[in-house]
Protein backbone atom coordinates (compact mmCIF):
# COMPACT_ATOMS: atom_id res chain seq x y z
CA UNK A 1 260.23 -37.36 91.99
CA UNK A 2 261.21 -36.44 87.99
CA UNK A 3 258.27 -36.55 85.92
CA UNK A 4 260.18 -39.25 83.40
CA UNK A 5 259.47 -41.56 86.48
CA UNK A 6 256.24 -40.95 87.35
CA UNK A 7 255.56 -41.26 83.50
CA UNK A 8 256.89 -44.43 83.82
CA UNK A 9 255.06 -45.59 87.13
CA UNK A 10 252.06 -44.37 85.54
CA UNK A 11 252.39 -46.21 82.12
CA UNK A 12 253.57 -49.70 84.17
CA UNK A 13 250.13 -49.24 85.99
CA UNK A 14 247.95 -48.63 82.90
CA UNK A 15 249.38 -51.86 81.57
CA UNK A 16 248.54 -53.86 84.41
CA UNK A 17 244.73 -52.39 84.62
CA UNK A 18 244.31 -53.37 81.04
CA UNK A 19 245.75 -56.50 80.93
CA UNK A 20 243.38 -57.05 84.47
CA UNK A 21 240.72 -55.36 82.38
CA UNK A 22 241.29 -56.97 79.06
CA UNK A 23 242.55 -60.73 79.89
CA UNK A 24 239.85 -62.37 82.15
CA UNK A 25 238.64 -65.58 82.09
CA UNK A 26 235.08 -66.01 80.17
CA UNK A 27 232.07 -68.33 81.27
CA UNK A 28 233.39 -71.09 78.70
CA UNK A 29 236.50 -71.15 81.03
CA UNK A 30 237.12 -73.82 83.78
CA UNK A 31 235.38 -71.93 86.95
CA UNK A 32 237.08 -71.38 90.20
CA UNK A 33 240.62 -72.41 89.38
CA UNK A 34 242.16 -69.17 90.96
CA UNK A 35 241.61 -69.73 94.28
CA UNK A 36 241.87 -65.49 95.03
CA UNK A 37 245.39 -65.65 93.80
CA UNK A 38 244.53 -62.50 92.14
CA UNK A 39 243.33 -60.52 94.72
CA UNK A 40 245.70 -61.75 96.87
CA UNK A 41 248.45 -60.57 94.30
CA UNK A 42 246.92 -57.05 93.78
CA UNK A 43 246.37 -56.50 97.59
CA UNK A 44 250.13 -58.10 98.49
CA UNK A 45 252.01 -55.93 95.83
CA UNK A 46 249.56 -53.03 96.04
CA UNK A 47 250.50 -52.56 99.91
CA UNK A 48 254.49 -53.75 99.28
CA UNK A 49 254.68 -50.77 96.96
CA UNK A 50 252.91 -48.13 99.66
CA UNK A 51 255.00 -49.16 101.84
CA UNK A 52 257.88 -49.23 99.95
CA UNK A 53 257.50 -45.24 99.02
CA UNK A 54 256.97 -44.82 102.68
CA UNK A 55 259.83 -46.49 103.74
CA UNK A 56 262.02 -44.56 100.85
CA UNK A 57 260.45 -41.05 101.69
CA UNK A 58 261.10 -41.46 105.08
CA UNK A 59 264.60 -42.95 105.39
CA UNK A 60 267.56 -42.78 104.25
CA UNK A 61 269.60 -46.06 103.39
CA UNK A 62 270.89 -45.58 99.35
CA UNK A 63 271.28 -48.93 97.40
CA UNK A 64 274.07 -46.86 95.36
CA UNK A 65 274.40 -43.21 93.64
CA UNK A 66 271.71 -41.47 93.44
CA UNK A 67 271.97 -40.49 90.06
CA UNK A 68 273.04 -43.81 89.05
CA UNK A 69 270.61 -46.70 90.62
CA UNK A 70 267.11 -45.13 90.07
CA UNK A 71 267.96 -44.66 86.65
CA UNK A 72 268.86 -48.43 86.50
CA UNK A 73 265.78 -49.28 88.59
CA UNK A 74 263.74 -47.29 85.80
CA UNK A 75 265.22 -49.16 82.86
CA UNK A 76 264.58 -52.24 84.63
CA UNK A 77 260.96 -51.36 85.26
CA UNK A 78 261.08 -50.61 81.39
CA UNK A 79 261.77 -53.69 80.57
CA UNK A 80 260.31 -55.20 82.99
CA UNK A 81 256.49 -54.05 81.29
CA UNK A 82 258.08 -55.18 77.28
CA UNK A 83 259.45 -58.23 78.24
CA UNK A 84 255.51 -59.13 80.18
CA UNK A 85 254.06 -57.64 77.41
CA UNK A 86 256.01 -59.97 74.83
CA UNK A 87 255.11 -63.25 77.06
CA UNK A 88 251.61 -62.72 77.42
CA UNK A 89 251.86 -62.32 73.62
CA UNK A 90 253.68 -65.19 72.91
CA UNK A 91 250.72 -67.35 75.21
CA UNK A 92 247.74 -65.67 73.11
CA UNK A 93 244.69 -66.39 73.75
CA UNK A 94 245.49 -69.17 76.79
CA UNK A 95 246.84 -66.03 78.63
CA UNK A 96 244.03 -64.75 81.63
CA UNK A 97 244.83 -62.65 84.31
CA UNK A 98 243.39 -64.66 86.44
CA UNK A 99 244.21 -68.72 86.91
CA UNK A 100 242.09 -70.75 84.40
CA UNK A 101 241.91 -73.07 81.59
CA UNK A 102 240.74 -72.43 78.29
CA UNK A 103 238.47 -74.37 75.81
CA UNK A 104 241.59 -75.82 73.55
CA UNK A 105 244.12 -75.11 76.05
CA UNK A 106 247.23 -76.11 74.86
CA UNK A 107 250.54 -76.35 76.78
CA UNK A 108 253.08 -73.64 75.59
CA UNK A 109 256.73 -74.67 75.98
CA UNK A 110 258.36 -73.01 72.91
CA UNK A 111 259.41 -69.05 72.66
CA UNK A 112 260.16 -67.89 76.40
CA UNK A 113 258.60 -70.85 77.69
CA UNK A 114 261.37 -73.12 76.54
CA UNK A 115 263.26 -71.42 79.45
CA UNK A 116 260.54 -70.65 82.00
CA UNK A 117 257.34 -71.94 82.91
CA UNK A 118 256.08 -68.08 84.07
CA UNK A 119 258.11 -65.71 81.90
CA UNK A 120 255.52 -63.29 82.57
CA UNK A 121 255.66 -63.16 86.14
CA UNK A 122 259.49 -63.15 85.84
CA UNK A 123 259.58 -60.41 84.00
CA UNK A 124 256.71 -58.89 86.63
CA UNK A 125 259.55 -59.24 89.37
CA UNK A 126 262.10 -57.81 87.15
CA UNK A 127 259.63 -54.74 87.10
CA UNK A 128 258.92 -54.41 90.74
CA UNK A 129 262.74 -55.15 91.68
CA UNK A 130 263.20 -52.34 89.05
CA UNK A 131 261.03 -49.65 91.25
CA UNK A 132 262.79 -50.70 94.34
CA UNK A 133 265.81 -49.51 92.78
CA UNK A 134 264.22 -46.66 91.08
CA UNK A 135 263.54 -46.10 95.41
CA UNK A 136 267.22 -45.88 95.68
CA UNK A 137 266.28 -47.43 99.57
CA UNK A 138 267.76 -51.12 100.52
CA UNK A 139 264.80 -51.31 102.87
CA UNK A 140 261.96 -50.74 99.67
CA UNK A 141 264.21 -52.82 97.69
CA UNK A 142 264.33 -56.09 99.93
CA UNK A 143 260.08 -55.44 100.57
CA UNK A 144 259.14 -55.22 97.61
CA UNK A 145 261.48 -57.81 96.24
CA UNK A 146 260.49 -60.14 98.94
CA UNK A 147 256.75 -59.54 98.67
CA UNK A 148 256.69 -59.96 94.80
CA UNK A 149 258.43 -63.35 94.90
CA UNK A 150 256.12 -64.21 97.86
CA UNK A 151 253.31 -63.75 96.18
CA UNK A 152 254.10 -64.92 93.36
CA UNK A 153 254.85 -68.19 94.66
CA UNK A 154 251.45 -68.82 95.69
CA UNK A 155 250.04 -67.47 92.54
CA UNK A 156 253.27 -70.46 90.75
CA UNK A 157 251.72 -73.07 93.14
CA UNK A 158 248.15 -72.70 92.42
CA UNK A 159 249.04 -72.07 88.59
CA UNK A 160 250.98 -75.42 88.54
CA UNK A 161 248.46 -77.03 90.38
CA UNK A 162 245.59 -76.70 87.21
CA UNK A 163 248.42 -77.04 85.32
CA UNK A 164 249.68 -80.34 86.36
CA UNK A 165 245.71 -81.44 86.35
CA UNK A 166 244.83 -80.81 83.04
CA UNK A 167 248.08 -81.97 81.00
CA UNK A 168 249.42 -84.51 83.38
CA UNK A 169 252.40 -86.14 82.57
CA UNK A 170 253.42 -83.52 79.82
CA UNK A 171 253.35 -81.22 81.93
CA UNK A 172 255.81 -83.07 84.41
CA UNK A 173 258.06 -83.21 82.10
CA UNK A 174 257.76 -79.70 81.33
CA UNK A 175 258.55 -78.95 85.00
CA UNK A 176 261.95 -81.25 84.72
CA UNK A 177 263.40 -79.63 81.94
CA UNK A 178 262.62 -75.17 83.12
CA UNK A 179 262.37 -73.59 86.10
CA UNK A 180 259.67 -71.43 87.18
CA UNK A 181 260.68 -67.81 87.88
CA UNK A 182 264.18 -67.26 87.43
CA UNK A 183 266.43 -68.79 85.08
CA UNK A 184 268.73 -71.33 86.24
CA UNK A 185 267.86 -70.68 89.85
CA UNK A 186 264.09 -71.15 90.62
């Protein structure tokens, strides 16, 4: 694998360990709103991605040219890490890596939350759809596409959940008028 990639890899995962490092939720926060969602997000994507470099190590089945789709697939994962890095942000100090409320929590819906209700996981799955084209393999591709969206539908629901409880109606309305993950679609 070219060392620009594994550069890449590399800086993608020192993001994510400080922003899991960085970003929790304090004692003044509401306790126990996460139900595991974390864990369960770090375990689900941490084995999707093992596998993932399994499956692309040890079979052959090219999503295009070889030159041409990893280097897409990196770009993507480029982007991918700004465009996370821009919505957490935008959110300030509501953002935790874990599910929570904050003392003062107030609901965002300006910026990129005008057009999604979880920008930053969105642009989390452009990331990880990014390195399964980086994998140049349909079968890493569809995993890890499928397990990112999978688990980050039960990290939406639970979000939405202590969401929905703590601004109520507003927040309803919220839901109406964006859709979660991808624009236009979901």
């Amino acid at each position: 694998m070219p060392l620009l990639f594994l550069l890449v890899y590399a800086g993608w995962f020192l993001s994510e360990i400080l922003l899991n490092r960085l970003l929790r939720s304090s004692g003044t926060d509401r306790p126990g709103a996460d139900k595991h969602s974390l864990g369960l997000l770090w375990a689900t994507l941490s084995g999707a991605i093992g596998l993932a470099v399994y499956l692309a190590e040890h079979h052959r089945w090219p999503v295009g040219p070889p030159r041409l789709v990893p280097g897409l697939g990196l770009a993507l994962v480029v982007l991918g890490v700004g465009l996370r890095l821009l919505a957490v942000r935008s959110l300030g100090r509501f953002f935790t890596v874990d599910v929570t409320i904050r003392e003062g929590h107030q609901l965002k819906t300006d910026g990129f939350y005008a057009h999604l209700r979880h920008p930053s996981y969105a642009a989390s799955l452009l990331s990880f759809v990014g390195f399964g084209l980086s994998l140049n393999n349909w079968p890493a591709l569809l995993l890890v596409t499928v397990a990112t969206v999978a688990a980050f539908s039960y990290r939406i629901w639970v979000e939405e959940a202590v969401l929905a409880q703590q601004f109520g109606a507003a927040y309803a309305t919220y839901q109406k008028r964006t859709k979660r993950l991808i624009p236009a679609i979901y």
